[in-house]
PDB file of N, CA and C in Angstrom:
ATOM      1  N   UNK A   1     -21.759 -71.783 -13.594  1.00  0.00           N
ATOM      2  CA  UNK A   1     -23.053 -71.659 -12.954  1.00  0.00           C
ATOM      3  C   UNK A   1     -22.916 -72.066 -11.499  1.00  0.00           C
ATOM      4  N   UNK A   2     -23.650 -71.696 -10.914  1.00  0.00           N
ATOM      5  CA  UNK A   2     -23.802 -72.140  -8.792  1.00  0.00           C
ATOM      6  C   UNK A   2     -24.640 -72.566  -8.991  1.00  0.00           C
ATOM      7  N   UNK A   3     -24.584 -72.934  -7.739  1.00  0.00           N
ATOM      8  CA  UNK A   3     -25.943 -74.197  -7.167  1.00  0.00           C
ATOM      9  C   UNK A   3     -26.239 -73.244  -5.844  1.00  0.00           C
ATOM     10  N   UNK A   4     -27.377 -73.078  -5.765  1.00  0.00           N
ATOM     11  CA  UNK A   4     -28.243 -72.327  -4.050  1.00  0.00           C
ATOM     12  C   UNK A   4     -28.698 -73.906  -3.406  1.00  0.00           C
ATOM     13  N   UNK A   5     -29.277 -73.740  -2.563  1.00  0.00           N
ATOM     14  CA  UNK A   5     -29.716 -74.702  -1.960  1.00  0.00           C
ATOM     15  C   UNK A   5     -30.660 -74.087  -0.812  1.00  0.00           C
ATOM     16  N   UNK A   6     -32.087 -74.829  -1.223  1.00  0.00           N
ATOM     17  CA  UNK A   6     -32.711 -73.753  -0.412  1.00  0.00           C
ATOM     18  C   UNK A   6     -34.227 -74.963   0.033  1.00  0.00           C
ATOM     19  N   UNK A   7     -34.116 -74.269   1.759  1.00  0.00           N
ATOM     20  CA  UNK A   7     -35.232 -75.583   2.425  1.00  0.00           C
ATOM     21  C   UNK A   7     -36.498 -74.713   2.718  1.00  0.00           C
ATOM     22  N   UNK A   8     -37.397 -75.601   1.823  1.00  0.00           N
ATOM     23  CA  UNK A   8     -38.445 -74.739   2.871  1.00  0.00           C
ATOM     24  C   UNK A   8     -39.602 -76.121   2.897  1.00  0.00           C
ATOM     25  N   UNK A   9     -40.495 -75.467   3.461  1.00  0.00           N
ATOM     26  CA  UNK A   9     -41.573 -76.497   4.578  1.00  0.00           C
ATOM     27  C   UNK A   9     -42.524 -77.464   3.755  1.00  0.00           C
ATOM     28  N   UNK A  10     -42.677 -78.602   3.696  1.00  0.00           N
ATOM     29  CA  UNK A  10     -43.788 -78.963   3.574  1.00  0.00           C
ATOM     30  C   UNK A  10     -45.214 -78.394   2.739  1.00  0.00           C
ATOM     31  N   UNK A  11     -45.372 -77.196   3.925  1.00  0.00           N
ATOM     32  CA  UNK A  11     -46.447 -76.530   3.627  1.00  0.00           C
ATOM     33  C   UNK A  11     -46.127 -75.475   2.439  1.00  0.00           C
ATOM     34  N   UNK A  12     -45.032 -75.047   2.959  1.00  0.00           N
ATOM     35  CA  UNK A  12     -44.623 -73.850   1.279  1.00  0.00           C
ATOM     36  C   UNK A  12     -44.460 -74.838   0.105  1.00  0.00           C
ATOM     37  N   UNK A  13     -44.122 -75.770   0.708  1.00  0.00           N
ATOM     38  CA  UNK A  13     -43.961 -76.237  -1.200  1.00  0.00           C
ATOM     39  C   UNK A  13     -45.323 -76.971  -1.987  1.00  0.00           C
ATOM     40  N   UNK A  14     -46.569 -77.213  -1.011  1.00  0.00           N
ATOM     41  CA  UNK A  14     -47.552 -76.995  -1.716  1.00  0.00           C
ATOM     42  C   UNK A  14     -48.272 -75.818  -1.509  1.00  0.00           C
ATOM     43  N   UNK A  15     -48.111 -74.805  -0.377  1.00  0.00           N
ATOM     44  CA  UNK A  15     -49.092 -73.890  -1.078  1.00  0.00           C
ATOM     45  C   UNK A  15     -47.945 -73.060  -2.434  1.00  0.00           C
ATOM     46  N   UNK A  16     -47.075 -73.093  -3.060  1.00  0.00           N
ATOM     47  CA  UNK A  16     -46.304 -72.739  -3.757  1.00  0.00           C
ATOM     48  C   UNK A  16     -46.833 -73.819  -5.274  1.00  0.00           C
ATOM     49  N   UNK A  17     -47.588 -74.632  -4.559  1.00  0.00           N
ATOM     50  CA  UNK A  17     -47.781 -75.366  -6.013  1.00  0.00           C
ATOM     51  C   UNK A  17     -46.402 -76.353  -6.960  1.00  0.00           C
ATOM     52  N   UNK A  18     -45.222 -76.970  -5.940  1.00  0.00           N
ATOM     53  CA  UNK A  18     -43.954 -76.733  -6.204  1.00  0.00           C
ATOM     54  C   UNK A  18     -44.642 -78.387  -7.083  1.00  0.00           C
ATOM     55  N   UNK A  19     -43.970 -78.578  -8.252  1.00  0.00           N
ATOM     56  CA  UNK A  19     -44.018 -80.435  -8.416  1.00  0.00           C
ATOM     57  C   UNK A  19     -42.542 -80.937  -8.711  1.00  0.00           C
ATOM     58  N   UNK A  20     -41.468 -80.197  -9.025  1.00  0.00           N
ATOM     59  CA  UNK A  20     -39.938 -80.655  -8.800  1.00  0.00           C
ATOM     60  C   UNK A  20     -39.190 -80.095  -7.437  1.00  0.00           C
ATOM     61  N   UNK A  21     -38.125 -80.615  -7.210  1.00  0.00           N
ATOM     62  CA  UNK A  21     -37.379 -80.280  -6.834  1.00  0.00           C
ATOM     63  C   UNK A  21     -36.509 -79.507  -7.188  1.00  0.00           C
ATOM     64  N   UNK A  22     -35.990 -79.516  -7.965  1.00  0.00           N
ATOM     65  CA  UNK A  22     -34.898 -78.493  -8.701  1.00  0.00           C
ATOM     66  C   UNK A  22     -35.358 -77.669  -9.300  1.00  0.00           C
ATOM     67  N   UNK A  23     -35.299 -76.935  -9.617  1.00  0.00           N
ATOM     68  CA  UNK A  23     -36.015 -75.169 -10.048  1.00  0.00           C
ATOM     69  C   UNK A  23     -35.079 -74.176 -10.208  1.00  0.00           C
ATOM     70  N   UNK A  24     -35.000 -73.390 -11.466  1.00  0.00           N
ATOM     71  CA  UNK A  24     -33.737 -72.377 -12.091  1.00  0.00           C
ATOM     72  C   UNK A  24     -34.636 -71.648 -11.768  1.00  0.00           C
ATOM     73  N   UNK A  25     -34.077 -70.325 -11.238  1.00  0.00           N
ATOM     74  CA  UNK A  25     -34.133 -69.275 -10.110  1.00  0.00           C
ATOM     75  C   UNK A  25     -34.964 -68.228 -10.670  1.00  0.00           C
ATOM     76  N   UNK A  26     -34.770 -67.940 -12.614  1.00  0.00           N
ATOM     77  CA  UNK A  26     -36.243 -67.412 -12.733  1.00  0.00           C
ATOM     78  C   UNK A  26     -37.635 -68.301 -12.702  1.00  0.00           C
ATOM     79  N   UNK A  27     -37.353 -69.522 -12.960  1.00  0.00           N
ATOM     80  CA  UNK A  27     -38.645 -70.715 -12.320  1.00  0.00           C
ATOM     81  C   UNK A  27     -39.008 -69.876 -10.548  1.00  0.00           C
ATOM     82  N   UNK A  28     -38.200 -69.915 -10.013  1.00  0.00           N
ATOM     83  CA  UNK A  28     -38.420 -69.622  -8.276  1.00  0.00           C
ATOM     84  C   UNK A  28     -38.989 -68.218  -8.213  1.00  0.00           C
ATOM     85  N   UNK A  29     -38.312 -67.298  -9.378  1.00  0.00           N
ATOM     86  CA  UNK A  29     -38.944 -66.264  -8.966  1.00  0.00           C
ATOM     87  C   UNK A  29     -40.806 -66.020  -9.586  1.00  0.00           C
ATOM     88  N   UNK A  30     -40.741 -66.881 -10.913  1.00  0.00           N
ATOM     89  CA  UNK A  30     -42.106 -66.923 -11.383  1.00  0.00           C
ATOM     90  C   UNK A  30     -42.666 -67.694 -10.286  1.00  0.00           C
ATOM     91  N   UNK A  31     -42.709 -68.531  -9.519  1.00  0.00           N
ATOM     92  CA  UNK A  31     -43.759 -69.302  -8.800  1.00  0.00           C
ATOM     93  C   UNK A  31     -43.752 -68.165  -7.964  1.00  0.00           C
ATOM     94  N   UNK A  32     -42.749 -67.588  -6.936  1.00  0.00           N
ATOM     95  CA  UNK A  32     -42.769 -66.473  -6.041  1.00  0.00           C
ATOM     96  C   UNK A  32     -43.990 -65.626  -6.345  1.00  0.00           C
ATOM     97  N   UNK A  33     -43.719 -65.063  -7.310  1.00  0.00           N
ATOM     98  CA  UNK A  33     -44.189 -63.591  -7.970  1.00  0.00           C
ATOM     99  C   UNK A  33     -45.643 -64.227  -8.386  1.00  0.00           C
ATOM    100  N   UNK A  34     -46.167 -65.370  -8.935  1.00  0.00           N
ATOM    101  CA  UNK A  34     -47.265 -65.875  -9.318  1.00  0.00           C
ATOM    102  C   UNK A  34     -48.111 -66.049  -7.492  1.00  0.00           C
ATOM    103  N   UNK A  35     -47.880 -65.892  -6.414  1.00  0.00           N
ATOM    104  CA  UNK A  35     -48.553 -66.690  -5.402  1.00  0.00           C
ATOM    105  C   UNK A  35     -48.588 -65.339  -4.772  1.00  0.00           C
ATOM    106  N   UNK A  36     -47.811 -64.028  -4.856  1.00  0.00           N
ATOM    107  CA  UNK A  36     -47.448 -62.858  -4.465  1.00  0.00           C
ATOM    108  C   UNK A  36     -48.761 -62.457  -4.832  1.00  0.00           C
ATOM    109  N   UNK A  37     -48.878 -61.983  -6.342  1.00  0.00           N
ATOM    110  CA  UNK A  37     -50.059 -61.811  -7.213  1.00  0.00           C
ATOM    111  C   UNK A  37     -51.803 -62.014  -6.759  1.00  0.00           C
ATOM    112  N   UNK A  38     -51.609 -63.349  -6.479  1.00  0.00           N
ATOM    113  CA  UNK A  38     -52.642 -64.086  -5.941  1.00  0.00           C
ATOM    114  C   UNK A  38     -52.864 -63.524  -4.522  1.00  0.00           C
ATOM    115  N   UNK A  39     -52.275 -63.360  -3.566  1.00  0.00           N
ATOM    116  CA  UNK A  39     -52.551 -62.728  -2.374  1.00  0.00           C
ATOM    117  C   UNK A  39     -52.633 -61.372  -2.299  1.00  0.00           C
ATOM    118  N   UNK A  40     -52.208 -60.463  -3.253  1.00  0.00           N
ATOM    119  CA  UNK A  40     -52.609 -59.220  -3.137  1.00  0.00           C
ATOM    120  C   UNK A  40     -53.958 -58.978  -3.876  1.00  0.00           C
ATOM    121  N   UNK A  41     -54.079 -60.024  -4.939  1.00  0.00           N
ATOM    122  CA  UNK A  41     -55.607 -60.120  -5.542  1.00  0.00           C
ATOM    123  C   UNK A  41     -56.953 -59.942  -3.936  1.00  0.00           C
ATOM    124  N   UNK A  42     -56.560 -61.074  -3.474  1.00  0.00           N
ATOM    125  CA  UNK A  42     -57.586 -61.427  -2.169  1.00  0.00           C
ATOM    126  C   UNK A  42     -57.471 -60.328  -1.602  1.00  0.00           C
ATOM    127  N   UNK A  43     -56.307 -60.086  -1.293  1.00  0.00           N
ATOM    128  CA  UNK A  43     -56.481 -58.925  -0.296  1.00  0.00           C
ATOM    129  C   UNK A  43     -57.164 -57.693  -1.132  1.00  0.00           C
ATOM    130  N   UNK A  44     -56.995 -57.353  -1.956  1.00  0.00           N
ATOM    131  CA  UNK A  44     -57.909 -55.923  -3.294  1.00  0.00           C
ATOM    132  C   UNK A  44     -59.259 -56.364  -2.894  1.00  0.00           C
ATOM    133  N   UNK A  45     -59.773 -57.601  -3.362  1.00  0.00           N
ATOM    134  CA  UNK A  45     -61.275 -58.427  -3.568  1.00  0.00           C
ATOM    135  C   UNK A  45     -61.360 -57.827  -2.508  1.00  0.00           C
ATOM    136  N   UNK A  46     -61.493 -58.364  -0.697  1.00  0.00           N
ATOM    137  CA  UNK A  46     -61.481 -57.940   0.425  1.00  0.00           C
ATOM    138  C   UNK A  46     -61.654 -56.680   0.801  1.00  0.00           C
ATOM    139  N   UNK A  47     -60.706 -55.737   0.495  1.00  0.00           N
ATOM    140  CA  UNK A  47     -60.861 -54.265   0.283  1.00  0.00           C
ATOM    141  C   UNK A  47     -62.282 -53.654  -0.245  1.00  0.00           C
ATOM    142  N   UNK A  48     -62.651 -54.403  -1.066  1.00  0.00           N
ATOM    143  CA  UNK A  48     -63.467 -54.038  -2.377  1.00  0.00           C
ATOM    144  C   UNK A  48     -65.040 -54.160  -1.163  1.00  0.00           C
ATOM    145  N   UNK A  49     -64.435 -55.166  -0.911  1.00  0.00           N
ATOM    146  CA  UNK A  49     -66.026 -55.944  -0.045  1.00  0.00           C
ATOM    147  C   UNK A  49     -66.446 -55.031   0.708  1.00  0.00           C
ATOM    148  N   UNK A  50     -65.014 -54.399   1.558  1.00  0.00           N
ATOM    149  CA  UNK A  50     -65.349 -53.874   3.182  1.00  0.00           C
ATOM    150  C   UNK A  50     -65.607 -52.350   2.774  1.00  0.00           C
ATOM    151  N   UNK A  51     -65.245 -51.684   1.889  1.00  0.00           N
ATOM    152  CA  UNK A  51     -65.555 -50.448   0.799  1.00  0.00           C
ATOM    153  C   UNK A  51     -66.930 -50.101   0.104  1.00  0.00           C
ATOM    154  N   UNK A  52     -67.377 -51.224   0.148  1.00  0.00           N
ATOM    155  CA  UNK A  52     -69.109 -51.238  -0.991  1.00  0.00           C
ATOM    156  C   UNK A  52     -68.276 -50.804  -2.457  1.00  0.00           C
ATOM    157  N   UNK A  53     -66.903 -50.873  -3.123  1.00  0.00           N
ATOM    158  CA  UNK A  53     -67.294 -51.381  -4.075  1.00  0.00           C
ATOM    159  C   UNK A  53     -67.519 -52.657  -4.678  1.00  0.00           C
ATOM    160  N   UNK A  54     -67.559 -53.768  -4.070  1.00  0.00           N
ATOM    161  CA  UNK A  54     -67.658 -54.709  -5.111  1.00  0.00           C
ATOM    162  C   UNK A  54     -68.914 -54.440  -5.696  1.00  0.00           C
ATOM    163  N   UNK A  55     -69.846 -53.890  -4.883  1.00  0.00           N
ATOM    164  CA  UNK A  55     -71.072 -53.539  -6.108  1.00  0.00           C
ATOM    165  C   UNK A  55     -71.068 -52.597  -6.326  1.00  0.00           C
ATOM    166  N   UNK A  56     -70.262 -51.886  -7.001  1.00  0.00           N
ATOM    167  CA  UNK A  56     -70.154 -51.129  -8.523  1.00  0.00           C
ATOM    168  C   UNK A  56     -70.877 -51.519  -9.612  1.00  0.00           C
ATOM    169  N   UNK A  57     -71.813 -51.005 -10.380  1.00  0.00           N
ATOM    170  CA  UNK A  57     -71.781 -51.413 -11.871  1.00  0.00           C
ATOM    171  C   UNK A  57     -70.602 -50.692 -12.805  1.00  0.00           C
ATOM    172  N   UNK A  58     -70.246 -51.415 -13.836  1.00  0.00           N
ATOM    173  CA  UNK A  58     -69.957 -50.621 -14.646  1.00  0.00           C
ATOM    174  C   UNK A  58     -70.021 -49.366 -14.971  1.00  0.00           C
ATOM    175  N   UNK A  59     -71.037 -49.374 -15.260  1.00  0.00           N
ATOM    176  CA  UNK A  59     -71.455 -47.669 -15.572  1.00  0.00           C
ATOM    177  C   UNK A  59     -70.870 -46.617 -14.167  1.00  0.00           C
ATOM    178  N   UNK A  60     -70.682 -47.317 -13.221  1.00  0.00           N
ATOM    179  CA  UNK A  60     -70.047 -46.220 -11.807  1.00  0.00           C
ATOM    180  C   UNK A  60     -68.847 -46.689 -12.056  1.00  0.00           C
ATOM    181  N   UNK A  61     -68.395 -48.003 -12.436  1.00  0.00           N
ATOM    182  CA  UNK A  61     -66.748 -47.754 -12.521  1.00  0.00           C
ATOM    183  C   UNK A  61     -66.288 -46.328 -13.539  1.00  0.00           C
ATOM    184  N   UNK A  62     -67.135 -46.891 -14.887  1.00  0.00           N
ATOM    185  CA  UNK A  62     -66.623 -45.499 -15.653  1.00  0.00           C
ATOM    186  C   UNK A  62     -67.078 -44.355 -15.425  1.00  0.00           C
ATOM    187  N   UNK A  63     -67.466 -43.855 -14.820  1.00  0.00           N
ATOM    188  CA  UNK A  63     -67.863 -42.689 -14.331  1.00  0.00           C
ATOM    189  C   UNK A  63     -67.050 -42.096 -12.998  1.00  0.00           C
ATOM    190  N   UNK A  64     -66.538 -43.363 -12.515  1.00  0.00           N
ATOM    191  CA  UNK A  64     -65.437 -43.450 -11.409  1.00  0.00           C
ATOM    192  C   UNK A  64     -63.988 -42.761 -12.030  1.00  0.00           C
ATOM    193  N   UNK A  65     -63.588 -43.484 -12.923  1.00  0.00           N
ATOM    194  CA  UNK A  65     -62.533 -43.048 -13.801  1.00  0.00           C
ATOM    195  C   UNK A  65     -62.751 -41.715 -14.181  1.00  0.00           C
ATOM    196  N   UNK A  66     -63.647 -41.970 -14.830  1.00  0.00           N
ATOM    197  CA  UNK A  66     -63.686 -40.336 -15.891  1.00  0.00           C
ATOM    198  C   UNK A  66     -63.898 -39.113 -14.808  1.00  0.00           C
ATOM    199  N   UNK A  67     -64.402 -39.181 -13.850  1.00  0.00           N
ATOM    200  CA  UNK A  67     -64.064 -38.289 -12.916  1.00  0.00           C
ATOM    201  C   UNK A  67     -62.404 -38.052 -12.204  1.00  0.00           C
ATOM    202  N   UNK A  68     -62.121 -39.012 -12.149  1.00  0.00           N
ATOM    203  CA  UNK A  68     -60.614 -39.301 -11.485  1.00  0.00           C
ATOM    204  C   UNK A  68     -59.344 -38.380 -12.781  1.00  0.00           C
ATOM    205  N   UNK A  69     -60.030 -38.645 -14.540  1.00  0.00           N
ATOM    206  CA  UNK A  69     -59.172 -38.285 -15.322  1.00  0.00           C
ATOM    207  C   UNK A  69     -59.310 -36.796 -15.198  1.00  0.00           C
ATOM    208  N   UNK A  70     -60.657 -36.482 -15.474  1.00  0.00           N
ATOM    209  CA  UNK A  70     -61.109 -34.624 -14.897  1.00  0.00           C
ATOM    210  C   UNK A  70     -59.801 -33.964 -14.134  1.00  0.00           C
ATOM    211  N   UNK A  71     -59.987 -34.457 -13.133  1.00  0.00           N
ATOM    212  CA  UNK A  71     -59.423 -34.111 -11.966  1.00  0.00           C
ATOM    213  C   UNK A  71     -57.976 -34.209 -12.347  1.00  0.00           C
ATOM    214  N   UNK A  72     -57.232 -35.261 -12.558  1.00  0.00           N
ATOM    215  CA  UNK A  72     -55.800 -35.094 -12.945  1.00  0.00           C
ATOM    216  C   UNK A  72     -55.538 -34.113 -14.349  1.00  0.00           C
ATOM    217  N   UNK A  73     -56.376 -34.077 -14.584  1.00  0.00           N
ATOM    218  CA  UNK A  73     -56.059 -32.568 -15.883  1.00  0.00           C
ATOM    219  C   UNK A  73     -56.384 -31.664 -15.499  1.00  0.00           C
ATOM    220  N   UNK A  74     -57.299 -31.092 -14.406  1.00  0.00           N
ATOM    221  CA  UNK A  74     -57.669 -29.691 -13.565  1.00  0.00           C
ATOM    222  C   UNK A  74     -56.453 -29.509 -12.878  1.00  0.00           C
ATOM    223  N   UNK A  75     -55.785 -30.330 -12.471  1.00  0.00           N
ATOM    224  CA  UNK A  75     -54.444 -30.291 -11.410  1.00  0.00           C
ATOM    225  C   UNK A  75     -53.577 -29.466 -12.067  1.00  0.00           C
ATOM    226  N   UNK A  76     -53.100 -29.986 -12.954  1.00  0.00           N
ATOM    227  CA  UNK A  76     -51.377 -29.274 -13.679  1.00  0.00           C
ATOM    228  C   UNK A  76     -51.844 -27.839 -13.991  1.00  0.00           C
TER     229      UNK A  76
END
């Protein structure tokens, strides 16, 4: 097995949520990929805001879809 050795700031290792020091590299990549997640969430939400959908009801999401499925079966 290797050893990495890897520095990062202060600030990354709590906004990373880090509470050890030592961390096996799929540990590094789940915290990675978990904080990745989370910022593309905000950024979607955001999207959503500046779009007018966050107020969608339901009933326009599915009607959103089911138009969208129409359409990909009129295509082929």
């Amino acid at each position: 097995m290797k050893t990495l050795n890897v520095s990062i700031s202060d600030d990354e290792y709590k906004l990373y949520g880090l509470k050890k020091d030592q961390l096996s590299f799929a540990e590094i990549l789940d915290v990675v990929n978990r904080q990745q997640f989370r910022e593309h969430l905000k950024k979607s939400v955001e999207l959503a805001k500046e779009c007018g959908l966050s107020e969608m009801t339901m009933e326009e999401i599915d009607e959103e879809i089911k138009a969208v499925r129409v359409n990909a079966k009129t295509r082929h």
